[in-house]
Protein backbone atom coordinates (compact mmCIF):
# COMPACT_ATOMS: atom_id res chain seq x y z
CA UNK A 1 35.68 25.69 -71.83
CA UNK A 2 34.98 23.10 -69.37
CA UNK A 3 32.22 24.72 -67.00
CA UNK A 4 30.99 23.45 -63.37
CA UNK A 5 27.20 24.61 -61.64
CA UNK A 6 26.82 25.63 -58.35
CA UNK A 7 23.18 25.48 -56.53
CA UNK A 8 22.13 26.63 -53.32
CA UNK A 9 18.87 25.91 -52.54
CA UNK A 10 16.51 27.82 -49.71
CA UNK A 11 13.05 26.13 -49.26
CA UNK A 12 10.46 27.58 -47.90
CA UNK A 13 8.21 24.37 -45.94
CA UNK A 14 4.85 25.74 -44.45
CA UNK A 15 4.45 24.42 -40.57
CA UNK A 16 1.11 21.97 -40.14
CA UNK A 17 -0.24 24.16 -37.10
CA UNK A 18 -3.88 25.27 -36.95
CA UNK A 19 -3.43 28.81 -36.88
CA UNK A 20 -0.88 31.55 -38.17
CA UNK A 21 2.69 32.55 -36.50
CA UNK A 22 1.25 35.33 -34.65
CA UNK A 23 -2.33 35.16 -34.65
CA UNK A 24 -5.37 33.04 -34.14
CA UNK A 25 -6.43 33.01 -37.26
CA UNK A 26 -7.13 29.48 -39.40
CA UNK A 27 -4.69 27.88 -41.69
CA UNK A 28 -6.81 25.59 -43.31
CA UNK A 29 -6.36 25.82 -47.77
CA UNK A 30 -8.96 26.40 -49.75
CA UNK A 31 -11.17 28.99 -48.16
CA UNK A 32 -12.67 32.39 -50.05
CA UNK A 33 -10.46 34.92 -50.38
CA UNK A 34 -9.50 37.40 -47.11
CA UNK A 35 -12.13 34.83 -44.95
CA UNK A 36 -9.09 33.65 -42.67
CA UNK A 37 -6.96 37.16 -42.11
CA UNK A 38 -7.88 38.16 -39.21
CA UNK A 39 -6.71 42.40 -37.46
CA UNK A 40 -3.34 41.04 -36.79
CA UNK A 41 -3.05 39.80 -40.18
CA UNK A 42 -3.80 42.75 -41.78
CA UNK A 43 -1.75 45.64 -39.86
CA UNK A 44 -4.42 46.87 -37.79
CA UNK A 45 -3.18 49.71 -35.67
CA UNK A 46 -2.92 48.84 -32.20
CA UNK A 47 -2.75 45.18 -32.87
CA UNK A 48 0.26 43.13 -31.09
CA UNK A 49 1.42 39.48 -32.25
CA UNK A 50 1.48 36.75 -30.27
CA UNK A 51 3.45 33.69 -30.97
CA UNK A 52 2.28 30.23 -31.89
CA UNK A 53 4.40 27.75 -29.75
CA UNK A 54 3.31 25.00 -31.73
CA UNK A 55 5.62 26.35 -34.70
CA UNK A 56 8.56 26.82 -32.73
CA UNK A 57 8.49 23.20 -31.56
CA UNK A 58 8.24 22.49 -35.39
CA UNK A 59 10.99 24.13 -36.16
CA UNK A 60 12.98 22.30 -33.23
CA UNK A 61 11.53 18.68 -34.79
CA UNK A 62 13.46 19.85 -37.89
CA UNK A 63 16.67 20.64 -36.37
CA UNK A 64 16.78 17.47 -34.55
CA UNK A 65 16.00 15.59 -37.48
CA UNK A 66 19.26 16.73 -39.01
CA UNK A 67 21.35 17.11 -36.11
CA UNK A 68 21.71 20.48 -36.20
CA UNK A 69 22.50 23.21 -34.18
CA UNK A 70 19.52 24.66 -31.91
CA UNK A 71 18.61 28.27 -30.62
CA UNK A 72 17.93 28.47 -27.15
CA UNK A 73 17.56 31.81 -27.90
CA UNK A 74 15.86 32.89 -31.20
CA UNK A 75 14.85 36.44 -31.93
CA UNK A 76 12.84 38.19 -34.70
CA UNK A 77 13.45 40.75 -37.07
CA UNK A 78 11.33 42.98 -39.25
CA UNK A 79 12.38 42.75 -42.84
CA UNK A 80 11.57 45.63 -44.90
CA UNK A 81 9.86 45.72 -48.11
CA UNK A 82 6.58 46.67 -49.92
CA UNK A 83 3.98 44.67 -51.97
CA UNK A 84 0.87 44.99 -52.00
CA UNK A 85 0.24 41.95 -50.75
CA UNK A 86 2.33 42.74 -47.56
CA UNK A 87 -0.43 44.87 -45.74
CA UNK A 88 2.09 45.21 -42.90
CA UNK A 89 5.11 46.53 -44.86
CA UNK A 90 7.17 44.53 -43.61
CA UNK A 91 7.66 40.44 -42.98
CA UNK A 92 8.43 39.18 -39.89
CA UNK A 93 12.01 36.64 -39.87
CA UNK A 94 14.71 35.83 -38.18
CA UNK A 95 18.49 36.55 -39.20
CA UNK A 96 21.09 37.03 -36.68
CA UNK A 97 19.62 34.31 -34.05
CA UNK A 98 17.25 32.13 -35.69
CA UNK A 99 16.03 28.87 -34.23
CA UNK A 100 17.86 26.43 -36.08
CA UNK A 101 21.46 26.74 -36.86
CA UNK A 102 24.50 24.50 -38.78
CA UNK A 103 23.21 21.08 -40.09
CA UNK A 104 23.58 18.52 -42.37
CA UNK A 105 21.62 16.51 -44.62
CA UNK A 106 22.81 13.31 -46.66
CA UNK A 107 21.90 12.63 -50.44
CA UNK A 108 22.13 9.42 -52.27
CA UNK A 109 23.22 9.65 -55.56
CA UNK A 110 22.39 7.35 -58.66
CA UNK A 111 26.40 6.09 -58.22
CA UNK A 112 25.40 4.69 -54.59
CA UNK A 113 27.63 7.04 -53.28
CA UNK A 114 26.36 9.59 -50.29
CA UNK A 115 27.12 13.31 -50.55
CA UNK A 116 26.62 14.90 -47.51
CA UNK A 117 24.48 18.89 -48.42
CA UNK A 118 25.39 21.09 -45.44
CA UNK A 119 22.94 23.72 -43.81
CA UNK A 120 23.78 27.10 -42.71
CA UNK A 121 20.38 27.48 -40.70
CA UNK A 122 16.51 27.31 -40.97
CA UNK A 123 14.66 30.27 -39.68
CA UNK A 124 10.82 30.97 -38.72
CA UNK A 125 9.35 33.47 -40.64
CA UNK A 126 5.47 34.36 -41.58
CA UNK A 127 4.14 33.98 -45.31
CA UNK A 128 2.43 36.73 -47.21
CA UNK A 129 -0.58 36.94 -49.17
CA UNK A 130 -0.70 36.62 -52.83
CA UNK A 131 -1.41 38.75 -55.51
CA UNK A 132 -4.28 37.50 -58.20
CA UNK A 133 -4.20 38.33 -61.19
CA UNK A 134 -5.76 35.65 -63.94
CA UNK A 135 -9.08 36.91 -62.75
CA UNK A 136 -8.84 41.07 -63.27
CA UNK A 137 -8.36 42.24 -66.18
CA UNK A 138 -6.39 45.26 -65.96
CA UNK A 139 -6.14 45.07 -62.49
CA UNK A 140 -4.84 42.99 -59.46
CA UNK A 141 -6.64 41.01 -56.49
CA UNK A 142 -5.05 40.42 -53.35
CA UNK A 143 -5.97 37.62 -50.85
CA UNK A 144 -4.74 37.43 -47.48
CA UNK A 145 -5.73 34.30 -46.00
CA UNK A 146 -1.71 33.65 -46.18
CA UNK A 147 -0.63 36.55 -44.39
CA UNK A 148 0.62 35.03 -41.36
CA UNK A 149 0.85 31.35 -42.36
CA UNK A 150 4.12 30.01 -40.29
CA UNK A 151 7.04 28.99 -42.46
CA UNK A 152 10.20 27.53 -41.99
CA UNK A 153 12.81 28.43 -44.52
CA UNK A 154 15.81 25.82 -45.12
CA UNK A 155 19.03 26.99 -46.10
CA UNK A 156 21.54 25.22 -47.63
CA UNK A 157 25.27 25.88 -48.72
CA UNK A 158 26.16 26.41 -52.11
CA UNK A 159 26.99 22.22 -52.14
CA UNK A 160 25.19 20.72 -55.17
CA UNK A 161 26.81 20.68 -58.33
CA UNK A 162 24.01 19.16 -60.73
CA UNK A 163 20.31 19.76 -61.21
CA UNK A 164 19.97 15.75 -60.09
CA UNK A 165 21.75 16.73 -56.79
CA UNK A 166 19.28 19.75 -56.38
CA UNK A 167 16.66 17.79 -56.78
CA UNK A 168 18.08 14.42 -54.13
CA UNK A 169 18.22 17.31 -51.88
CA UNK A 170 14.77 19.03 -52.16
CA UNK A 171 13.12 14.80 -52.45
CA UNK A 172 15.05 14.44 -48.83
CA UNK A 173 13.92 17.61 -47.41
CA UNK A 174 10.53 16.45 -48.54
CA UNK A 175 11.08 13.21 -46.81
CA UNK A 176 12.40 14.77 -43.41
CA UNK A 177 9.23 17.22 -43.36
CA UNK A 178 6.56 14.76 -43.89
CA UNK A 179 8.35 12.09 -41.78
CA UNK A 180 8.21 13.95 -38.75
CA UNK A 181 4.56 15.73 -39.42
CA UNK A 182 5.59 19.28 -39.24
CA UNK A 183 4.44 20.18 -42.29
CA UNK A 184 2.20 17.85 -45.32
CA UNK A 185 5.28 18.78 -48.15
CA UNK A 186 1.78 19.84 -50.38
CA UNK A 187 3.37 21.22 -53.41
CA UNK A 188 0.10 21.96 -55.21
CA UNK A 189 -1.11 23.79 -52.20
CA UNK A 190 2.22 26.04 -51.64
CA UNK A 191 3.09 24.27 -48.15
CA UNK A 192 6.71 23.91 -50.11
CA UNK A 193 8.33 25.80 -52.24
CA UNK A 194 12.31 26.69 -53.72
CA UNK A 195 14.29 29.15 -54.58
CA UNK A 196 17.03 28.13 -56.19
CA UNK A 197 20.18 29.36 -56.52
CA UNK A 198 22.63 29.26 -59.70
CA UNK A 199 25.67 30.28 -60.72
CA UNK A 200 28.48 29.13 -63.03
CA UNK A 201 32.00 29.52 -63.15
CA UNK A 202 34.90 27.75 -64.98
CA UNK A 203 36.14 24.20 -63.92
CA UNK A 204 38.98 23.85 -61.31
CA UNK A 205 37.97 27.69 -59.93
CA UNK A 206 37.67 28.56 -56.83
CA UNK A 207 35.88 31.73 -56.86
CA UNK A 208 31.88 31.22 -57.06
CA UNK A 209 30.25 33.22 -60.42
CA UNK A 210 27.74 35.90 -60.52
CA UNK A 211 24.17 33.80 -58.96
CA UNK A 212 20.58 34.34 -60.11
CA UNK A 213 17.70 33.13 -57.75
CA UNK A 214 14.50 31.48 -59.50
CA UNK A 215 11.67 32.11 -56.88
CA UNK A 216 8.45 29.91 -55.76
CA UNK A 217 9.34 26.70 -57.73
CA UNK A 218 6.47 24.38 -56.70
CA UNK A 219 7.48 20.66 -58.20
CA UNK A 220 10.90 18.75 -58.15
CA UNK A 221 10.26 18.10 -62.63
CA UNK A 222 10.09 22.31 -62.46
CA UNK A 223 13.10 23.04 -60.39
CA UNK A 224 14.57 20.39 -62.59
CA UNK A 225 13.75 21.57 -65.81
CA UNK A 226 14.38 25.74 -64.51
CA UNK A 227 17.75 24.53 -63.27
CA UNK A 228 18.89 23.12 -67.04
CA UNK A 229 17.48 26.05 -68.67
CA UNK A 230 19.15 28.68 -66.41
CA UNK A 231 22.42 27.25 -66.37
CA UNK A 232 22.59 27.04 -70.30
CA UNK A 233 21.31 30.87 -70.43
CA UNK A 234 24.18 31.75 -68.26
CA UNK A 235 26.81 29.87 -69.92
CA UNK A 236 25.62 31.25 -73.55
CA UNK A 237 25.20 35.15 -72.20
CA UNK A 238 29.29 34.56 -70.64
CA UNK A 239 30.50 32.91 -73.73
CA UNK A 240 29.07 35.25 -76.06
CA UNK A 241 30.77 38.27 -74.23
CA UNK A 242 28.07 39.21 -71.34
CA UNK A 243 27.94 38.99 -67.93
CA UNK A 244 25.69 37.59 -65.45
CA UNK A 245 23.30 40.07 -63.48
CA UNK A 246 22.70 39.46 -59.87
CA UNK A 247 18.75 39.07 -59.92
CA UNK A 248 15.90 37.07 -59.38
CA UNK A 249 14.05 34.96 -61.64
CA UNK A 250 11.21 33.70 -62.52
CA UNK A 251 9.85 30.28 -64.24
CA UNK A 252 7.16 29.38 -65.83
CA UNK A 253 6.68 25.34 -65.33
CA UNK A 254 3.66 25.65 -68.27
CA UNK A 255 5.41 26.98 -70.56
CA UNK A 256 9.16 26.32 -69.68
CA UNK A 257 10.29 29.79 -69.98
CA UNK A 258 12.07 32.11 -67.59
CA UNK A 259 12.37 35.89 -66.75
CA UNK A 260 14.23 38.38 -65.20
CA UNK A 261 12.14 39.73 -61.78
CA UNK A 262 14.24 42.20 -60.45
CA UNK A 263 17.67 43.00 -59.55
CA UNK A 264 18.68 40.51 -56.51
CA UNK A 265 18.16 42.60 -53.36
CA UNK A 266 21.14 42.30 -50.35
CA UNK A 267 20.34 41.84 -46.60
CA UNK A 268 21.00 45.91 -46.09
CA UNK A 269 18.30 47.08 -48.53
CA UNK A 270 15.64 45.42 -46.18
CA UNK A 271 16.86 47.21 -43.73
CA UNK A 272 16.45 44.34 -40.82
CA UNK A 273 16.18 45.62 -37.31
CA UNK A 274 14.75 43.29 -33.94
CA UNK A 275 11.01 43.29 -34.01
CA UNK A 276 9.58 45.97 -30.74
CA UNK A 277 6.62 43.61 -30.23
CA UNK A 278 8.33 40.34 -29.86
CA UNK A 279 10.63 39.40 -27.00
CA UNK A 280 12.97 36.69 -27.94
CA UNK A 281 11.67 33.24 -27.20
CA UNK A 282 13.73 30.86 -24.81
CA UNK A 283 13.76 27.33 -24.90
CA UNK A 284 15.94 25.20 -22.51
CA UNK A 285 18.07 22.11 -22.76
CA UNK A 286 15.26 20.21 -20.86
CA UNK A 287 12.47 21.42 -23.33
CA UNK A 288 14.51 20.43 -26.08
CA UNK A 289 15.35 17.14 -25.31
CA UNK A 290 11.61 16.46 -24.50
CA UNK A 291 11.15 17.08 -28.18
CA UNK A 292 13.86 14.98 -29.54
CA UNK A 293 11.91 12.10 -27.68
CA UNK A 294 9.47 12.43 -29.90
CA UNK A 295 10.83 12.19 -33.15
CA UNK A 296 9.55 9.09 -35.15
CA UNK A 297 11.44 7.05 -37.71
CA UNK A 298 13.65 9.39 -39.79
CA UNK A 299 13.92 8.20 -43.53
CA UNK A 300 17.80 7.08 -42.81
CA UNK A 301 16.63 5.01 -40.24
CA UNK A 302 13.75 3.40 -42.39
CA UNK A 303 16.31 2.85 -44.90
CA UNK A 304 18.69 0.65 -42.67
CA UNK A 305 15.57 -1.49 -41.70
CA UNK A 306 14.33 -2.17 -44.98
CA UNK A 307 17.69 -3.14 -45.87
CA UNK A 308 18.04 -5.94 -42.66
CA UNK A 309 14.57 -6.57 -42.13
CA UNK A 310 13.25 -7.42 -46.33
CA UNK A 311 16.97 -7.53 -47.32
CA UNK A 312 16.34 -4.63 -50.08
CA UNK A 313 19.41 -3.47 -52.01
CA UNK A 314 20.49 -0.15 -50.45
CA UNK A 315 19.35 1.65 -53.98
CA UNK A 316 15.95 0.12 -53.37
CA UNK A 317 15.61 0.58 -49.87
CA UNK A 318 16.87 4.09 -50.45
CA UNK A 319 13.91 5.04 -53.09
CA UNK A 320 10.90 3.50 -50.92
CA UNK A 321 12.27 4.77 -47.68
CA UNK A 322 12.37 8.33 -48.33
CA UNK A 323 8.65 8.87 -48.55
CA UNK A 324 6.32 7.87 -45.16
CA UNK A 325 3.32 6.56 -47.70
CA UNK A 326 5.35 4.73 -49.94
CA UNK A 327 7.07 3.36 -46.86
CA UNK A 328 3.74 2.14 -45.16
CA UNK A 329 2.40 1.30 -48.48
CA UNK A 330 5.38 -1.35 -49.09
CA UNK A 331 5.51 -2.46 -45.63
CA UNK A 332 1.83 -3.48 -45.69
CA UNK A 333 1.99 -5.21 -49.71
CA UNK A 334 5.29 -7.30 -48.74
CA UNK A 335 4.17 -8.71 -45.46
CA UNK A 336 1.03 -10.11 -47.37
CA UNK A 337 2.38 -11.24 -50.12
CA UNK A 338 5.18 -12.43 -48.59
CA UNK A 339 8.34 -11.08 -51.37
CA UNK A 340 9.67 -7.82 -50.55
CA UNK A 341 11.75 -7.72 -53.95
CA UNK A 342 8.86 -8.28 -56.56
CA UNK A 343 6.84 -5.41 -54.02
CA UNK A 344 9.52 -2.99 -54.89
CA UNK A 345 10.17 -3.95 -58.30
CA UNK A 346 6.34 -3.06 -58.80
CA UNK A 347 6.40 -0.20 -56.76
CA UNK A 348 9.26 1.50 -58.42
CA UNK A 349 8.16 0.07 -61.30
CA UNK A 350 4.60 0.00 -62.91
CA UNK A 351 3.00 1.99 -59.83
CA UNK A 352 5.62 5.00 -60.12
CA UNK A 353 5.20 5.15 -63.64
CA UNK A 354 1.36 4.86 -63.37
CA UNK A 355 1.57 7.82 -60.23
CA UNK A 356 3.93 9.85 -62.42
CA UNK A 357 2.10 9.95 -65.82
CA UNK A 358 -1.47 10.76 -64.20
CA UNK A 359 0.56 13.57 -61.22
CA UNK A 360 -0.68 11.43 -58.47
CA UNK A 361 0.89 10.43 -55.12
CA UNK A 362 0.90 6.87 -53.75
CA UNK A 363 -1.44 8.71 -51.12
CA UNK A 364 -4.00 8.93 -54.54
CA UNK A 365 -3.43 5.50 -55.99
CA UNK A 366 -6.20 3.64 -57.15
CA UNK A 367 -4.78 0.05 -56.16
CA UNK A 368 -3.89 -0.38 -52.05
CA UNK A 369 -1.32 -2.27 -50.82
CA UNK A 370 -3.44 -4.88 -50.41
CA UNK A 371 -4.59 -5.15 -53.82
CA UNK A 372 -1.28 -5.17 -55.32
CA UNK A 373 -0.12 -7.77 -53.01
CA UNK A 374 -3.09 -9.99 -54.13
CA UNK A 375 -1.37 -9.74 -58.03
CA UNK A 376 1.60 -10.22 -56.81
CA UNK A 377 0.86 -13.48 -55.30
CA UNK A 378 -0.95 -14.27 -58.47
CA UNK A 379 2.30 -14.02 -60.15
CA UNK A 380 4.12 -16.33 -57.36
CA UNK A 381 1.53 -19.36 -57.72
CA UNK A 382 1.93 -19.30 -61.57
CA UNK A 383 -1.63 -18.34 -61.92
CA UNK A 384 -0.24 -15.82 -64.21
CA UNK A 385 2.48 -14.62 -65.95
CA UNK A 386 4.61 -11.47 -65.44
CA UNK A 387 3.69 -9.93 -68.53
CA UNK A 388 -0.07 -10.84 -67.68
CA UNK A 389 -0.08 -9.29 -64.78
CA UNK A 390 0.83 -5.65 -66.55
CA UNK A 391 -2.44 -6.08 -68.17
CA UNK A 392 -4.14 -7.02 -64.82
CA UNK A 393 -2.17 -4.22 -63.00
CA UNK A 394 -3.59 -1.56 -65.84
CA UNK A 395 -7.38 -2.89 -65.43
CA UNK A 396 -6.80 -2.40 -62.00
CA UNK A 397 -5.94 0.72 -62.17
CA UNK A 398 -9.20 1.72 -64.24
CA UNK A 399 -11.20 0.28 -61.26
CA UNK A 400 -12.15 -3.12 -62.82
CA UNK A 401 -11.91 -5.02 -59.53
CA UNK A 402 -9.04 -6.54 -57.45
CA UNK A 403 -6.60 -8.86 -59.11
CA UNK A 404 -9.15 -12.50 -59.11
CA UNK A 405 -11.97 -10.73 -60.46
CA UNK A 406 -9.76 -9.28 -63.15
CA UNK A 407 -8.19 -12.71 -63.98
CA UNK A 408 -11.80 -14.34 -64.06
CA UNK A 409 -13.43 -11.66 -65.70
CA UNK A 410 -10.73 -11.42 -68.81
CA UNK A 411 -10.19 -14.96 -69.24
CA UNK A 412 -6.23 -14.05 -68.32
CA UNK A 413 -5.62 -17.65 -66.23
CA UNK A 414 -2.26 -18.91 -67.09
CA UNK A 415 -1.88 -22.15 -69.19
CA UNK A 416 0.20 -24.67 -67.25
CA UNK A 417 -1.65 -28.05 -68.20
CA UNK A 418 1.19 -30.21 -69.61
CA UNK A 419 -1.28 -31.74 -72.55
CA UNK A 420 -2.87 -28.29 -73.54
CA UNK A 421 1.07 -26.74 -73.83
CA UNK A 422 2.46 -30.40 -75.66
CA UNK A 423 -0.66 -29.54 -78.70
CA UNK A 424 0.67 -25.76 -78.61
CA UNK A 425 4.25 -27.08 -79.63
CA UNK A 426 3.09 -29.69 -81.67
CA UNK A 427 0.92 -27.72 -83.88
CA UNK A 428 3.90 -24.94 -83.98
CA UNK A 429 6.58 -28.01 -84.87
CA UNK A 430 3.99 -28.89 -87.54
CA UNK A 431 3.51 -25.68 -88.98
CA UNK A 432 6.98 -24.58 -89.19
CA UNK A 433 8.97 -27.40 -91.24
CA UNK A 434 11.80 -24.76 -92.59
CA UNK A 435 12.69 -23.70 -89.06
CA UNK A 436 12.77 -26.92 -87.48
CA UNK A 437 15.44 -27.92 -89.96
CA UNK A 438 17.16 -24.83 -89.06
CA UNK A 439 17.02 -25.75 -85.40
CA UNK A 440 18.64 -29.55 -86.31
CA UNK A 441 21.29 -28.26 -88.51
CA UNK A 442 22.38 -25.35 -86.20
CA UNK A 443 25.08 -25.99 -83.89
CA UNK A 444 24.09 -26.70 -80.10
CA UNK A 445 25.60 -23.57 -79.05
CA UNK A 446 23.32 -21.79 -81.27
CA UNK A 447 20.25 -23.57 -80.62
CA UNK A 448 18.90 -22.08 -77.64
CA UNK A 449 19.27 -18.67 -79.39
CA UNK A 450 16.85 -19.73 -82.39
CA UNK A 451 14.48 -21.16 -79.60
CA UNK A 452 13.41 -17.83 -79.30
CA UNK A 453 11.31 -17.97 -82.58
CA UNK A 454 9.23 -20.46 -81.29
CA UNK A 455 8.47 -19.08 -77.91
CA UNK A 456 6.98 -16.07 -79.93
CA UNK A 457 4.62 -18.48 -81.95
CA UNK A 458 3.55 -20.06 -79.07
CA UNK A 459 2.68 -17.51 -76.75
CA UNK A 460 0.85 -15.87 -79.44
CA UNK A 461 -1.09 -19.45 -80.03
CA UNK A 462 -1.76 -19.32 -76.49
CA UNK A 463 -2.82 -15.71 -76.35
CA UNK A 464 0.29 -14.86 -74.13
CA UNK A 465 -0.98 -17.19 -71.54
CA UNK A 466 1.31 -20.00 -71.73
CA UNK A 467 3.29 -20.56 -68.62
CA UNK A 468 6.58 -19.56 -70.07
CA UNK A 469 8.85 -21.99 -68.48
CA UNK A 470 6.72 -25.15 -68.76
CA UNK A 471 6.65 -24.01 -72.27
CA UNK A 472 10.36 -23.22 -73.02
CA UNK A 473 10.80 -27.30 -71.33
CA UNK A 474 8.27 -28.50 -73.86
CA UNK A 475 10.07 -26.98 -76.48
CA UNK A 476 13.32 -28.21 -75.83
CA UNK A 477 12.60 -31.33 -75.23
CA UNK A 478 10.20 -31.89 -78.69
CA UNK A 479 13.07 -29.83 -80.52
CA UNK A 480 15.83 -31.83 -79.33
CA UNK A 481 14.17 -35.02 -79.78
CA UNK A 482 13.69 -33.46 -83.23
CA UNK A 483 16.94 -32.98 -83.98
CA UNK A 484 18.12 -36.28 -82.60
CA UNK A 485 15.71 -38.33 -84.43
């Protein structure tokens, strides 16, 4: 049986304010344990909340950014659960009104086509703290300095049908959150994280199947990997007789396993009611249109203008313009170096793979724009050669200096002198009697593939440093004259 995935994906983006939802206490990572929870943040009788307006304008930013609906009116709801790490007992959300309703974002996919991911709504909510438990053996620590932090959650139809799609999506979310500086997209830190949503059901039907939710997926080569693994689980436990349990998940990105959590939970057993402490919040047409005027460059729009302004390729202009630093990093590398194609190429190319294998971001890289336009222009006045320049790229990277000192330093200057190349292919023509009969008896047609052999001998003569077309001339012409002769 042919079967088709279904993924819904809510995403939970953590807003860039100062201080929490509801209180004044600091946001800021990386402090000891319960320093930053202050009495509202840890249920304090007779404590009140009072909302952060900052994150409600954050929120707006967002639905602006996708053209979605937005609450004029937005109210909150207390949604009831215990952990231990929930000192209040409940979370405060939104669910009937929340600030930002129907959207829609667009996806490239790898076929250049655009599939549009709809949005039922993104709601303010506040995080909790986490539970700790590498440290205790036996035993549990909790640490608050989350309780409070102000989140947005994103969530999407049931629209993707691949893990690739899942993962466009959550790369353009990414994009959209960073672009317009609600929120740093800090994976490693928590600031975003997905649930993801999965179900399967049989090709050509209509009716959705039984979906599992995998909770707190921090990196798009996790989701990825989780959303492979779960659909295979669920398509082995229906073909071998079983059936799929509503439930949430959870993965392990270390060791690419998954478990079952607990049965999924419905709306009703939190028992939502409105919040008795918080009025609902009011923002007018006027107020909201203020906000839209501040909106910077969305990645679409960055797109559109790499494509006219450097005359990228829509696939290329697609993968630089969807993060701000890679943006700014590529904007800065073409203009000096003049060639907006070979800055991509290298971008996409030996920086990404670079970034990816050592978990960096082009934020972290080693070589600046401005170094890697100096090799590139290297590469443009013949100084050296393309493959070179992979070598000077990866000393580069280790910190040996920009791209001249590496040149000087290694010895790594291209050949081009005419006389130095001509002894090259003389000594090679000398040396290699059989296959310069080879070359003279082949037909013409056939020549130019058996030319190949001696480009090999004399790059490696020349230590790779012959410039390859002045050589590949040489060659011909001594060859042919060979064969004419």
């Amino acid at each position: 049986m042919q079967w088709e995935t279904v993924i819904g994906l809510e995403v939970h983006v953590q807003l860039a304010t100062q201080t929490k939802i509801f209180s004044g206490a600091s946001t800021v990572f990386g402090a000891e344990p319960n320093t930053q929870a202050c009495a509202i943040d840890l249920a304090m009788p007779g404590t009140l909340p009072s909302p952060n307006a900052k994150a409600f304008e954050y929120a707006i930013l967002f639905g602006l950014a996708i053209d979605a609906e937005i609450g004029e009116r937005s109210v909150f709801e207390r949604k009831n659960y215990f952990y231990p790490d929930l000192p209040k007992g409940y979370q405060t959300t939104q669910l009937d009104e929340p600030i930002v309703g129907a959207g829609i974002v667009d996806i490239a996919l790898e076929d250049g086509t655009v599939k549009p991911i709809r949005i039922h709504h993104a709601h303010l909510e506040e995080d909790a703290g986490k539970s700790l438990h590498e440290d205790f053996i036996g035993m549990s620590g909790i640490d608050l300095n989350r309780a409070g932090t102000p989140l947005i959650e994103i969530v999407s139809e049931p629209d993707m049908r691949t893990k690739e799609e899942a993962v466009a999506f959550a790369r353009k979310l990414h994009s959209i959150v960073t672009a317009i500086g609600i929120g740093d997209g800090d994976m490693s830190q928590g600031s975003m994280r997905f649930d993801v949503n999965i179900s399967v059901r049989p090709k050509d039907q209509a009716e959705y199947g039984t979906r599992t939710e995998t909770k707190n997926l921090n990196s798009f080569k996790f989701m990825e990997r989780c959303i492979e693994q779960e659909v295979q689980r669920q398509i082995e436990v229906i073909e071998d007789g079983g059936t799929i349990r509503q439930e949430t998940r959870l993965y392990n990105g270390d060791t690419h396993t998954a478990r079952a959590m607990r049965s999924k939970e419905e709306a009703n057993d939190y028992r939502y009611f409105p919040c008795p402490d918080l009025l609902p919040v009011h923002f007018t047409p006027e107020a909201i249109e203020a906000l839209r005027a501040t909106l910077p460059e969305l990645p679409d729009a960055r797109k559109t203008r790499f494509e006219e302004n450097f005359g990228l390729s829509p696939y290329d202009a697609t993968i630089i313009a969807l993060d701000a630093n890679t943006a700014a990093f590529f904007e800065v590398c073409a203009k000096q170096c003049d060639d907006a194609k070979l800055t991509a190429n290298w971008l996409m190319g030996e920086m990404a793979s670079q970034l990816n294998s050592n978990d960096l971001t082009i934020k972290d890289s080693p070589i600046t724009a401005e170094q890697l336009a100096g090799l590139i222009t290297r590469i443009k006045d013949g100084t050296i050669s393309s493959k070179i320049a992979k070598k000077v790229f990866e000393a580069m990277w280790q910190g040996e200096g920009d791209a001249d000192t590496v040149i000087e330093k290694q010895g790594l200057k291209q050949v081009s002198d005419t006389g130095a190349l001509e002894k090259i292919v003389d000594d090679i023509i000398a040396a290699n009697p059989a296959q310069v009969a080879n070359f003279v008896n082949a037909e013409p047609e056939k020549r130019k593939k058996m030319l190949g052999f001696f480009v090999g001998q004399s790059m490696k003569a020349s230590k790779g440093q012959a410039n390859p077309q002045a050589l590949n001339q040489i060659l011909m012409t001594k060859l042919n004259q060979a064969a004419n002769s």
